[in-house]
PDB file of N, CA and C in Angstrom:
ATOM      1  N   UNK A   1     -86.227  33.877 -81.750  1.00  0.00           N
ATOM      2  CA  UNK A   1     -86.125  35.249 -82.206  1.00  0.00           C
ATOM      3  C   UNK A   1     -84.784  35.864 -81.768  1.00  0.00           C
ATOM      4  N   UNK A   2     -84.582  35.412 -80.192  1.00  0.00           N
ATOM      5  CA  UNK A   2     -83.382  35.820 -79.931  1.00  0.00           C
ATOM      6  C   UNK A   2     -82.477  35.520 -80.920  1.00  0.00           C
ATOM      7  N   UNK A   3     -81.903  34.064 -80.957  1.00  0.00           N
ATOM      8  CA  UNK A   3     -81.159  33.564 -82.358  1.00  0.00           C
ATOM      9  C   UNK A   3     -80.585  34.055 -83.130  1.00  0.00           C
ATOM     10  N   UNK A   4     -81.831  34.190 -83.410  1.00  0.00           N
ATOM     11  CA  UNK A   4     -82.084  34.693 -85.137  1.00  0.00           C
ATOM     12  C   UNK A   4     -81.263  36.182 -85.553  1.00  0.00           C
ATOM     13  N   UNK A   5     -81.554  37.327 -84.026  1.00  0.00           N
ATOM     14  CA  UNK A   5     -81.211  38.205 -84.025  1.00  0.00           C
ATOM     15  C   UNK A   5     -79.632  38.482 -83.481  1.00  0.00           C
ATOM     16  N   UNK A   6     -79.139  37.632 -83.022  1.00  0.00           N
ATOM     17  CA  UNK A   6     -77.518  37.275 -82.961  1.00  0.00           C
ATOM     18  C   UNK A   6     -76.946  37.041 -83.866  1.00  0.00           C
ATOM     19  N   UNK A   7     -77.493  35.677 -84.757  1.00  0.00           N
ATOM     20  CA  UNK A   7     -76.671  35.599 -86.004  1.00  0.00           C
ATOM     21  C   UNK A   7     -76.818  36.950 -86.601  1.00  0.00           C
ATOM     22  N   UNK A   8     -77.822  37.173 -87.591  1.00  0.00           N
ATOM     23  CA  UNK A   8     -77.880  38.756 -88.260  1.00  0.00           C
ATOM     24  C   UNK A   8     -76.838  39.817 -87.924  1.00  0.00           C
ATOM     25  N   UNK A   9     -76.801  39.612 -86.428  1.00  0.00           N
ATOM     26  CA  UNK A   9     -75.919  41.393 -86.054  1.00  0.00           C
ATOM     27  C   UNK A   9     -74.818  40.557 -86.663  1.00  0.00           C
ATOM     28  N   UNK A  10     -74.274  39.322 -85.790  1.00  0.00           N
ATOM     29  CA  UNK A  10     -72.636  38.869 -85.884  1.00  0.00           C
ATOM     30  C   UNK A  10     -72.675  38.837 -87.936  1.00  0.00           C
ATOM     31  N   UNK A  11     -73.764  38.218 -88.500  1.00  0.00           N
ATOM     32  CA  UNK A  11     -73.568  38.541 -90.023  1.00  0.00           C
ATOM     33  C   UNK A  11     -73.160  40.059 -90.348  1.00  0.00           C
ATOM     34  N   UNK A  12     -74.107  41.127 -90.418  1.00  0.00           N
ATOM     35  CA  UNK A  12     -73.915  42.561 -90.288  1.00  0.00           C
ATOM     36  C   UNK A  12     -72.648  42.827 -90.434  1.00  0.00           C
ATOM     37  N   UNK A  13     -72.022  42.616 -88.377  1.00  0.00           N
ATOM     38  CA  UNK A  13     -70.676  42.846 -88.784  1.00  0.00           C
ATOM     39  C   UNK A  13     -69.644  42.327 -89.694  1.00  0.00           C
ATOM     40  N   UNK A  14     -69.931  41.236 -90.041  1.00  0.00           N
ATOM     41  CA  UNK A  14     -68.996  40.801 -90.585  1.00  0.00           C
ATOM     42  C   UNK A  14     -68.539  41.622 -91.947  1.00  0.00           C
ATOM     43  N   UNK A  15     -70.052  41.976 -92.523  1.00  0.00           N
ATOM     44  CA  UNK A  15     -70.540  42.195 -93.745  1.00  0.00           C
ATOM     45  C   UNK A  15     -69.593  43.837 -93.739  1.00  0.00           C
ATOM     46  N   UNK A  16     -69.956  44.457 -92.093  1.00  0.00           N
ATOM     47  CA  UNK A  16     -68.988  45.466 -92.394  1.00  0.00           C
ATOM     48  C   UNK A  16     -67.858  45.427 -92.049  1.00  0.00           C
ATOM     49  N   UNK A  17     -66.665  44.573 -91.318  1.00  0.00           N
ATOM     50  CA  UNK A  17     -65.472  44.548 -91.564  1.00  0.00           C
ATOM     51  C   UNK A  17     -65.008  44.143 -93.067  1.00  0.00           C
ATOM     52  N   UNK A  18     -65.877  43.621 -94.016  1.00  0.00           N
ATOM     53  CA  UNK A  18     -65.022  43.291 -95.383  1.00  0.00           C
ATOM     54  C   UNK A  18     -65.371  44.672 -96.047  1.00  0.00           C
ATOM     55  N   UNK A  19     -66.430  45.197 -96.172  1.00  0.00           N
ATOM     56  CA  UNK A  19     -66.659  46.107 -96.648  1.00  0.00           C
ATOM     57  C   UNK A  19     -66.357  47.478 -96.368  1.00  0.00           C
ATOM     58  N   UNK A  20     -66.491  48.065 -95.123  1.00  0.00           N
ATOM     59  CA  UNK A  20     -65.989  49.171 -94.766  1.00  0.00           C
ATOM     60  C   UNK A  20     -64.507  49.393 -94.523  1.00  0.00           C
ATOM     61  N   UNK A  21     -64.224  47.955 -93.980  1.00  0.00           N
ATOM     62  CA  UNK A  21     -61.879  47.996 -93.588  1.00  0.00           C
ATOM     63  C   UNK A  21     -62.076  49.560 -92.627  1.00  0.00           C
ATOM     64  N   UNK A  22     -62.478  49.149 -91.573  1.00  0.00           N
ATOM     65  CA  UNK A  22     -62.505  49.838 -90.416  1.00  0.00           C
ATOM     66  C   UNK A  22     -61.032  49.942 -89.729  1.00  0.00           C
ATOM     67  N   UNK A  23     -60.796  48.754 -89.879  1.00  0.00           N
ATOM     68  CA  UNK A  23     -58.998  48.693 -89.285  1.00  0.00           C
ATOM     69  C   UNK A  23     -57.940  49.032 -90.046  1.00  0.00           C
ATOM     70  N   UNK A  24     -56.854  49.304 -89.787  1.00  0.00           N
ATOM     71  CA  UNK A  24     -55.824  49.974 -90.882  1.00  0.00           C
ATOM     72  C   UNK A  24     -54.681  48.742 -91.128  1.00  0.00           C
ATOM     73  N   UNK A  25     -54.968  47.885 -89.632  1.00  0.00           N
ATOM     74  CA  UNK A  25     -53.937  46.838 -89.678  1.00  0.00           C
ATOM     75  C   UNK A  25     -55.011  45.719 -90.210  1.00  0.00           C
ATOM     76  N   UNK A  26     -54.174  45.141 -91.833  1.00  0.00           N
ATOM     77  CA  UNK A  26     -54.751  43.706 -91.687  1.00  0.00           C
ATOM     78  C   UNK A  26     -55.470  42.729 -90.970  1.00  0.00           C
ATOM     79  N   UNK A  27     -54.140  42.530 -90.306  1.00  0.00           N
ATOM     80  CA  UNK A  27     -54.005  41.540 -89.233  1.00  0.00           C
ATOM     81  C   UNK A  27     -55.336  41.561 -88.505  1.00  0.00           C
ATOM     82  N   UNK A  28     -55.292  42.702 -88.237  1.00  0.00           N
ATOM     83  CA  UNK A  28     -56.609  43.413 -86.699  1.00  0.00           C
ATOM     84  C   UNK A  28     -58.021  42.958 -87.565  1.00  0.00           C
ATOM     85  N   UNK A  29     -58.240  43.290 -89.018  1.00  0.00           N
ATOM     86  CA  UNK A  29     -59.254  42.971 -89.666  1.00  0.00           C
ATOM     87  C   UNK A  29     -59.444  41.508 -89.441  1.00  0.00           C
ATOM     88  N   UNK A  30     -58.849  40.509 -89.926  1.00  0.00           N
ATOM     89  CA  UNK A  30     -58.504  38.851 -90.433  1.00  0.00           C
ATOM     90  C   UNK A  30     -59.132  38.490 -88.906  1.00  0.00           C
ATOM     91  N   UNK A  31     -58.438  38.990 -87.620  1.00  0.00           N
ATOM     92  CA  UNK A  31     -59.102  38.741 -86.412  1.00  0.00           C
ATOM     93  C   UNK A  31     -60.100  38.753 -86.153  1.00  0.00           C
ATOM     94  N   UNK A  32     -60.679  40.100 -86.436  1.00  0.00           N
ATOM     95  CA  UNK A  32     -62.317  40.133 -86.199  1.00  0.00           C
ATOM     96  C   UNK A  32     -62.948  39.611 -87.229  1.00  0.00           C
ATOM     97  N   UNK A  33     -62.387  39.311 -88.070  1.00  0.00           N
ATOM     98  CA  UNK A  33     -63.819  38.758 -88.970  1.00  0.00           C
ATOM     99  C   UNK A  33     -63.673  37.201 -88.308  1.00  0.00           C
ATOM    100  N   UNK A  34     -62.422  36.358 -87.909  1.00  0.00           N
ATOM    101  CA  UNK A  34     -62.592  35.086 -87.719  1.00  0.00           C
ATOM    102  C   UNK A  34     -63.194  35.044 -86.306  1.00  0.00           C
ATOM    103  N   UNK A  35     -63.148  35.850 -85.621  1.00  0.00           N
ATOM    104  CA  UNK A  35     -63.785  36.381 -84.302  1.00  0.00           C
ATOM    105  C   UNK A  35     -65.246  35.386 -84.771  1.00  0.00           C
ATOM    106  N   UNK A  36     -65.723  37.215 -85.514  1.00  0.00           N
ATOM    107  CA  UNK A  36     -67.153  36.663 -85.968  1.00  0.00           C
ATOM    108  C   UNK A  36     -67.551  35.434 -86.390  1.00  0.00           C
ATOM    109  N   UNK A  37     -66.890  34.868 -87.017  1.00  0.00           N
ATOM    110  CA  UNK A  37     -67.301  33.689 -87.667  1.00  0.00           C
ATOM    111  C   UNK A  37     -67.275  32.882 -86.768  1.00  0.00           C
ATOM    112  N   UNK A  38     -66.062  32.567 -85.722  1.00  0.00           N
ATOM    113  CA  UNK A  38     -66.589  31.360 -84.689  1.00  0.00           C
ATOM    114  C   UNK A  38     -67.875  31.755 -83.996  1.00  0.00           C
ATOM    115  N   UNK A  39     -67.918  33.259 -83.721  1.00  0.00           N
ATOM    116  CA  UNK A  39     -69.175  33.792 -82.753  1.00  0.00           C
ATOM    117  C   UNK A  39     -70.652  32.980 -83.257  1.00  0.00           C
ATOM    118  N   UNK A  40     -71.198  32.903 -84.696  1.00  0.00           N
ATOM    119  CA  UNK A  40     -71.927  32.616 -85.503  1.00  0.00           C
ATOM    120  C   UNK A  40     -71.641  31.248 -85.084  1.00  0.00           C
ATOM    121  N   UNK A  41     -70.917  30.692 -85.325  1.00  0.00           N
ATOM    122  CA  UNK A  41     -70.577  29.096 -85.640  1.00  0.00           C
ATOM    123  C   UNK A  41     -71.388  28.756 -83.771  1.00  0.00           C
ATOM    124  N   UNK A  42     -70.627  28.939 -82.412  1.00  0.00           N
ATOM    125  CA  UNK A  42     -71.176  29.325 -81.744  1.00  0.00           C
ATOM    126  C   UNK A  42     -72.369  30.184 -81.098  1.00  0.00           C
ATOM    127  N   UNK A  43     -73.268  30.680 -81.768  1.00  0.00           N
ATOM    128  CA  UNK A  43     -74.571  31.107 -81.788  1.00  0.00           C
ATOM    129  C   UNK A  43     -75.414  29.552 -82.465  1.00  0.00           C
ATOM    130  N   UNK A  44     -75.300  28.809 -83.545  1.00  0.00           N
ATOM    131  CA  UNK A  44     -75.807  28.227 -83.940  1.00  0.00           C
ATOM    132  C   UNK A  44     -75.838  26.854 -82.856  1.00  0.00           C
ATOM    133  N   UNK A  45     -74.680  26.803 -82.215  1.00  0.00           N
ATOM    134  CA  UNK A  45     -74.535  25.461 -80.782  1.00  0.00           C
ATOM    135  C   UNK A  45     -75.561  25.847 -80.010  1.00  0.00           C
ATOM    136  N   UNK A  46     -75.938  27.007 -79.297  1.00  0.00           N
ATOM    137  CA  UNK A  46     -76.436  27.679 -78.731  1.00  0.00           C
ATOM    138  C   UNK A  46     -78.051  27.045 -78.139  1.00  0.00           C
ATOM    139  N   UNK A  47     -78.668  26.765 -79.106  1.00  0.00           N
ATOM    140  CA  UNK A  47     -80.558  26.310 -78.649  1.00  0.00           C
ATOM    141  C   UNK A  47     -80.261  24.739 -78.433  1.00  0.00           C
ATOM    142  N   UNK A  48     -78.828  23.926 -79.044  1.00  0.00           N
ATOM    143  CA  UNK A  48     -79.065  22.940 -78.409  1.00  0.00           C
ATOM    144  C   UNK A  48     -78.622  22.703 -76.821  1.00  0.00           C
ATOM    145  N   UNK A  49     -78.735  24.093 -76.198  1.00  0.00           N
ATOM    146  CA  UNK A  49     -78.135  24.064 -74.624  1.00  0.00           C
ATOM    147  C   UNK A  49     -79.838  23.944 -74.196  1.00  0.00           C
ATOM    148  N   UNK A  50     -80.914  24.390 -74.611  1.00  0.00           N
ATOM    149  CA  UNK A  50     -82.510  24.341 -74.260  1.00  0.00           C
ATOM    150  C   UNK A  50     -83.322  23.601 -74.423  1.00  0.00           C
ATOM    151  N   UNK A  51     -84.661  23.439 -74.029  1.00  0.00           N
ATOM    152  CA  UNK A  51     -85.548  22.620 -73.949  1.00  0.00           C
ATOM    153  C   UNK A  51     -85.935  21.853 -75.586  1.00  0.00           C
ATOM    154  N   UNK A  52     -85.066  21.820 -76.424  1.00  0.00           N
ATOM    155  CA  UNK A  52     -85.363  21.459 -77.534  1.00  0.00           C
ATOM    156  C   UNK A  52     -84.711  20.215 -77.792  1.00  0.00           C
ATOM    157  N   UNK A  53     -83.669  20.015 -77.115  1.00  0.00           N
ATOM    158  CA  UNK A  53     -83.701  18.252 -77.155  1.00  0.00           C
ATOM    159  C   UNK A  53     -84.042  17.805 -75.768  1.00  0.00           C
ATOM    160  N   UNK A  54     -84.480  16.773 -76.393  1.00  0.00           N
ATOM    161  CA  UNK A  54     -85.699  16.215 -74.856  1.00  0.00           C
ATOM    162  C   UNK A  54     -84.551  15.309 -74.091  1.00  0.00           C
ATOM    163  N   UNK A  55     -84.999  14.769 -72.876  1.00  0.00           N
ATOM    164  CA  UNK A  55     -83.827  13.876 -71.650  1.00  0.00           C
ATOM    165  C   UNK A  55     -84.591  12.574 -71.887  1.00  0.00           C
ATOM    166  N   UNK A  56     -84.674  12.000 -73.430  1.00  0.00           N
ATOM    167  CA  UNK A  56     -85.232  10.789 -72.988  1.00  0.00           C
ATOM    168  C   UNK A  56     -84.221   9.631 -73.296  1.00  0.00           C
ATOM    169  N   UNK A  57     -84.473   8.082 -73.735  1.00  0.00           N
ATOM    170  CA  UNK A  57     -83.523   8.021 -73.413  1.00  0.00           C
ATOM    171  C   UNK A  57     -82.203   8.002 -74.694  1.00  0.00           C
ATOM    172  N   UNK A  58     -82.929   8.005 -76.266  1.00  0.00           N
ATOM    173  CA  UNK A  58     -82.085   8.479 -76.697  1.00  0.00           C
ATOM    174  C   UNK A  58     -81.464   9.398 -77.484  1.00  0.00           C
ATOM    175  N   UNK A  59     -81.591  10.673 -76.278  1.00  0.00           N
ATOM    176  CA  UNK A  59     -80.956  11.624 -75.942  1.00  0.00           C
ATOM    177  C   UNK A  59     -80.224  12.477 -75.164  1.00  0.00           C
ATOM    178  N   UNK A  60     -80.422  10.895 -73.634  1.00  0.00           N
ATOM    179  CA  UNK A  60     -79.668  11.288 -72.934  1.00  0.00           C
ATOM    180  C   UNK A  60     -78.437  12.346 -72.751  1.00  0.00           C
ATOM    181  N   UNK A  61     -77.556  11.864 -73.277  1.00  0.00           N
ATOM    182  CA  UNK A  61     -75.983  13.088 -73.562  1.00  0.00           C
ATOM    183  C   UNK A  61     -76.109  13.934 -74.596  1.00  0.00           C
ATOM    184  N   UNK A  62     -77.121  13.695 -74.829  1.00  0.00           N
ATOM    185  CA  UNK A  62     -76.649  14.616 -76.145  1.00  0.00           C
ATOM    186  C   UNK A  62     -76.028  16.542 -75.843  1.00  0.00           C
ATOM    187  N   UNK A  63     -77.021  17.162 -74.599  1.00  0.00           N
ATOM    188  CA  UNK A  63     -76.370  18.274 -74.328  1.00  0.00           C
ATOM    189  C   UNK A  63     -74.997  18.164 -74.086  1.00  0.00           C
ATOM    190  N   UNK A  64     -74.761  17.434 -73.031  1.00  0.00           N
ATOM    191  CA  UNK A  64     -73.345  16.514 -72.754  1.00  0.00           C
ATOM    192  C   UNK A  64     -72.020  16.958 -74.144  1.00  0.00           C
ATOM    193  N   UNK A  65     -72.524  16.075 -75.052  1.00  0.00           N
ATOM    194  CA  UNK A  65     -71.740  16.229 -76.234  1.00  0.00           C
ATOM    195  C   UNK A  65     -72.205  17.777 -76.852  1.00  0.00           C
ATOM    196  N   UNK A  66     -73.013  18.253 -77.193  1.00  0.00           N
ATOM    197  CA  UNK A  66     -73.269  19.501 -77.680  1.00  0.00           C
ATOM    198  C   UNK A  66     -72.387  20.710 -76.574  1.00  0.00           C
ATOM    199  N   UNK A  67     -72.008  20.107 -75.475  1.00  0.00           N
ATOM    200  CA  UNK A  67     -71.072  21.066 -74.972  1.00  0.00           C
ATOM    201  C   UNK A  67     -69.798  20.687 -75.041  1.00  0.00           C
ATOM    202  N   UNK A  68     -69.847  19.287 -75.601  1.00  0.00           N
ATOM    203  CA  UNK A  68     -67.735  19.508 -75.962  1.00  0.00           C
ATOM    204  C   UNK A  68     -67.865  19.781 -77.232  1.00  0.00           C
ATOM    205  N   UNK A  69     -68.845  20.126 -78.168  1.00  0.00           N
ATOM    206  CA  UNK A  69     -68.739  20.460 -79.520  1.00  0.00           C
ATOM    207  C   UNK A  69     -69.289  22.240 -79.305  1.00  0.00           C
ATOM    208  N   UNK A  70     -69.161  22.997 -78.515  1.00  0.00           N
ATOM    209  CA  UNK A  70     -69.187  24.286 -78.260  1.00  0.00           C
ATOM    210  C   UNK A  70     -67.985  24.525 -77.396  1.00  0.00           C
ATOM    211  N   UNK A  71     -67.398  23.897 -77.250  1.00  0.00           N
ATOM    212  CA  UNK A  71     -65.787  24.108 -76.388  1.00  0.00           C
ATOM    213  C   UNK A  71     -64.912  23.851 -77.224  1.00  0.00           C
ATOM    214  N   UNK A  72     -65.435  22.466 -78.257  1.00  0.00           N
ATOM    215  CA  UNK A  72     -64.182  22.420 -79.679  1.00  0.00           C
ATOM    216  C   UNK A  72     -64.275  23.950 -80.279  1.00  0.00           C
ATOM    217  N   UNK A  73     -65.177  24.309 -80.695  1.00  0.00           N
ATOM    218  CA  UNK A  73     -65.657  25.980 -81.442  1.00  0.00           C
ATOM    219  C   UNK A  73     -64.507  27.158 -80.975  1.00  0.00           C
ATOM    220  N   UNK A  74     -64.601  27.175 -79.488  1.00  0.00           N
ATOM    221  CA  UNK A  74     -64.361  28.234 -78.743  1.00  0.00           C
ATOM    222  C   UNK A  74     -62.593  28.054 -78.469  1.00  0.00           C
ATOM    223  N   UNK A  75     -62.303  27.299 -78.149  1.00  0.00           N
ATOM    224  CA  UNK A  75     -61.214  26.474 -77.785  1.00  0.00           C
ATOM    225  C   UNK A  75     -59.915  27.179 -79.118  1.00  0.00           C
ATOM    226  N   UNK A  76     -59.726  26.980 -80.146  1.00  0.00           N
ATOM    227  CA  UNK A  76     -59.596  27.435 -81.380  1.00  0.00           C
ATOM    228  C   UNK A  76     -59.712  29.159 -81.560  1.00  0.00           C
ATOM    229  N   UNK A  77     -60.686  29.523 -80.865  1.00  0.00           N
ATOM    230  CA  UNK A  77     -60.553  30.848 -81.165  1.00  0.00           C
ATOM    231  C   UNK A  77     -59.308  31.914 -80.013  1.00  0.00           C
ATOM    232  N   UNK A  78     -59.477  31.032 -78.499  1.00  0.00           N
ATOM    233  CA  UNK A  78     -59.316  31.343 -77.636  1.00  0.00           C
ATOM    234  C   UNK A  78     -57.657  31.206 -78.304  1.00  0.00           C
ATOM    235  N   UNK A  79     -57.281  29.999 -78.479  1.00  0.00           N
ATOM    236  CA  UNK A  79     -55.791  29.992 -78.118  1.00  0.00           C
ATOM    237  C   UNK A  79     -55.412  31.067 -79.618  1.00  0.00           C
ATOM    238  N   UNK A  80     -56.174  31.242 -80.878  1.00  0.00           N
ATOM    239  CA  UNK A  80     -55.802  31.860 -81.813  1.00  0.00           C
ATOM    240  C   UNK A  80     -55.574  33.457 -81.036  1.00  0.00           C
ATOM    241  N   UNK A  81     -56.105  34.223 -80.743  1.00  0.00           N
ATOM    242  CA  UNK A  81     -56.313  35.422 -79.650  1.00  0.00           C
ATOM    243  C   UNK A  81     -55.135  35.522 -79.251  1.00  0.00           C
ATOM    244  N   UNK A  82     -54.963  34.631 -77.858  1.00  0.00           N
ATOM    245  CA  UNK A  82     -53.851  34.467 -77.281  1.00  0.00           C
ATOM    246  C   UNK A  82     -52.298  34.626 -78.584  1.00  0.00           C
ATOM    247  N   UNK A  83     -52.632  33.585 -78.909  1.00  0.00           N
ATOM    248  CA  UNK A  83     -51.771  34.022 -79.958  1.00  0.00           C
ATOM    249  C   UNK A  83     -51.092  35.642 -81.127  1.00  0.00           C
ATOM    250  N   UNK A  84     -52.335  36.181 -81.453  1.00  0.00           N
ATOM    251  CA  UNK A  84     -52.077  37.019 -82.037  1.00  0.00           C
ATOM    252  C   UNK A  84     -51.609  38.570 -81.021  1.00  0.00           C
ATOM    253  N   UNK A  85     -52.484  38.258 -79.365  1.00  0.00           N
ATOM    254  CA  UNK A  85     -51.779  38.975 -78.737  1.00  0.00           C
ATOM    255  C   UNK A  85     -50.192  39.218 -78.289  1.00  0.00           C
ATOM    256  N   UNK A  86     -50.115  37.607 -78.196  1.00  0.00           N
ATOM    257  CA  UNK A  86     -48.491  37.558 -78.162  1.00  0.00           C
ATOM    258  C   UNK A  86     -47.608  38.305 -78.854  1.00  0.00           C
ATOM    259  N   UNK A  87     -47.940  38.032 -80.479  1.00  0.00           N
ATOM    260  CA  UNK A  87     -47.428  38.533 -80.934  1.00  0.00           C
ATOM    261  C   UNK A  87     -46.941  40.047 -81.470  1.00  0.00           C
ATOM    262  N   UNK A  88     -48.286  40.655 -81.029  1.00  0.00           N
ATOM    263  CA  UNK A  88     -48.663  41.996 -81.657  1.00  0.00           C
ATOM    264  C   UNK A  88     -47.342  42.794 -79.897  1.00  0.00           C
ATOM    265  N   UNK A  89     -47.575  41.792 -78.628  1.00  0.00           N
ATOM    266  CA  UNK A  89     -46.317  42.370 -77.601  1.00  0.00           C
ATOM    267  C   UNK A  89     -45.223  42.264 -78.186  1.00  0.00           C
ATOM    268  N   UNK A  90     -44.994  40.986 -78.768  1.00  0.00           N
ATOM    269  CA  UNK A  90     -43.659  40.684 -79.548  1.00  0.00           C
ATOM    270  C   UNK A  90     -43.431  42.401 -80.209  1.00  0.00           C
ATOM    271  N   UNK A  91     -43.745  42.226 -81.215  1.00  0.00           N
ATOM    272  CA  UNK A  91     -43.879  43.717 -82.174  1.00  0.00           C
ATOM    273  C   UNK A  91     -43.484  44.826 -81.464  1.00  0.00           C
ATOM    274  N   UNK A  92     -44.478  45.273 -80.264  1.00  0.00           N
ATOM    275  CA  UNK A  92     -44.539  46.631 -80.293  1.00  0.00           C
ATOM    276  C   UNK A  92     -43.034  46.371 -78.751  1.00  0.00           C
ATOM    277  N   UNK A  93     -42.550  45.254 -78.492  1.00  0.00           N
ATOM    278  CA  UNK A  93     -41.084  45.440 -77.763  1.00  0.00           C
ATOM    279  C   UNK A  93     -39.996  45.254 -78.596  1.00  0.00           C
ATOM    280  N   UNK A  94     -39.925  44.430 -80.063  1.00  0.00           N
ATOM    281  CA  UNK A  94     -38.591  45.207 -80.796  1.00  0.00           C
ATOM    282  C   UNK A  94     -38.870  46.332 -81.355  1.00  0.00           C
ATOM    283  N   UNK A  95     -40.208  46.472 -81.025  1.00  0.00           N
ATOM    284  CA  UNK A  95     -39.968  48.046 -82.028  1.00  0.00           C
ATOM    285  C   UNK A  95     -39.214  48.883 -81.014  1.00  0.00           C
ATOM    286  N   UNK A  96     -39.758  48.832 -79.528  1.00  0.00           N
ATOM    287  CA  UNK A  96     -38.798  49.569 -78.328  1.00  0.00           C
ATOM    288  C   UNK A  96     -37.565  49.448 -78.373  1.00  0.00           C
ATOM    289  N   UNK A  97     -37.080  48.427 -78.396  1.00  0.00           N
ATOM    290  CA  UNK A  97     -35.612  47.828 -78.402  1.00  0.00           C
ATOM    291  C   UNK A  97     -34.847  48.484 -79.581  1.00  0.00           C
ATOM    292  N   UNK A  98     -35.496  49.302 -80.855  1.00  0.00           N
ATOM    293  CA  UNK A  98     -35.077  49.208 -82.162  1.00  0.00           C
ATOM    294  C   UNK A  98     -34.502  50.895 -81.847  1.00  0.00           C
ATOM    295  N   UNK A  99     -35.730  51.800 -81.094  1.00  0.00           N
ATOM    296  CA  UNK A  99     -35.134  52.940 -80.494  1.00  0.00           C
ATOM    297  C   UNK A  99     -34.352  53.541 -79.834  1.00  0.00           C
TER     298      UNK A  99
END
């Protein structure tokens, strides 16, 4: 139920960054919606961290691997972030420099 009710909101929003354009900057939009979408993509990794795959034996690793395939997810979003912060400092110091 929990789940269920994570995806929905992270859907929701999504549904209202295309639709409402809450942000004035592009850019700031394109972010949060890909935000959302890994969030979702990552919500769905999520129940295989619980009692739903069993420790027998072949399933040993499987959480194992279900957590480098929730770090591939995250990993991607993280350095994208990083990235767009960089840049948005980039920006707002030639704009200083330009004054």
């Amino acid at each position: 139920m929990k789940w269920g009710g994570m995806i929905f909101s992270s859907l929701f929003t999504i549904m209202y960054y295309l639709d409402a354009k809450p942000f004035e900057n592009k850019m700031m939009r394109n972010t949060e919606v890909l935000n959302e979408l890994i969030l979702v993509l990552s919500i769905y990794v999520l129940p295989t961290f619980g009692d739903f795959i069993p420790n027998d034996a072949p399933y040993e690793m499987a959480n194992y691997r279900f957590g480098w395939v929730f770090c591939a997810i995250l990993a991607p979003m993280l350095l994208f972030n990083f990235v767009m912060i960089f840049v948005e400092v980039l920006i707002i110091f030639f704009k200083g420099i330009k004054q």
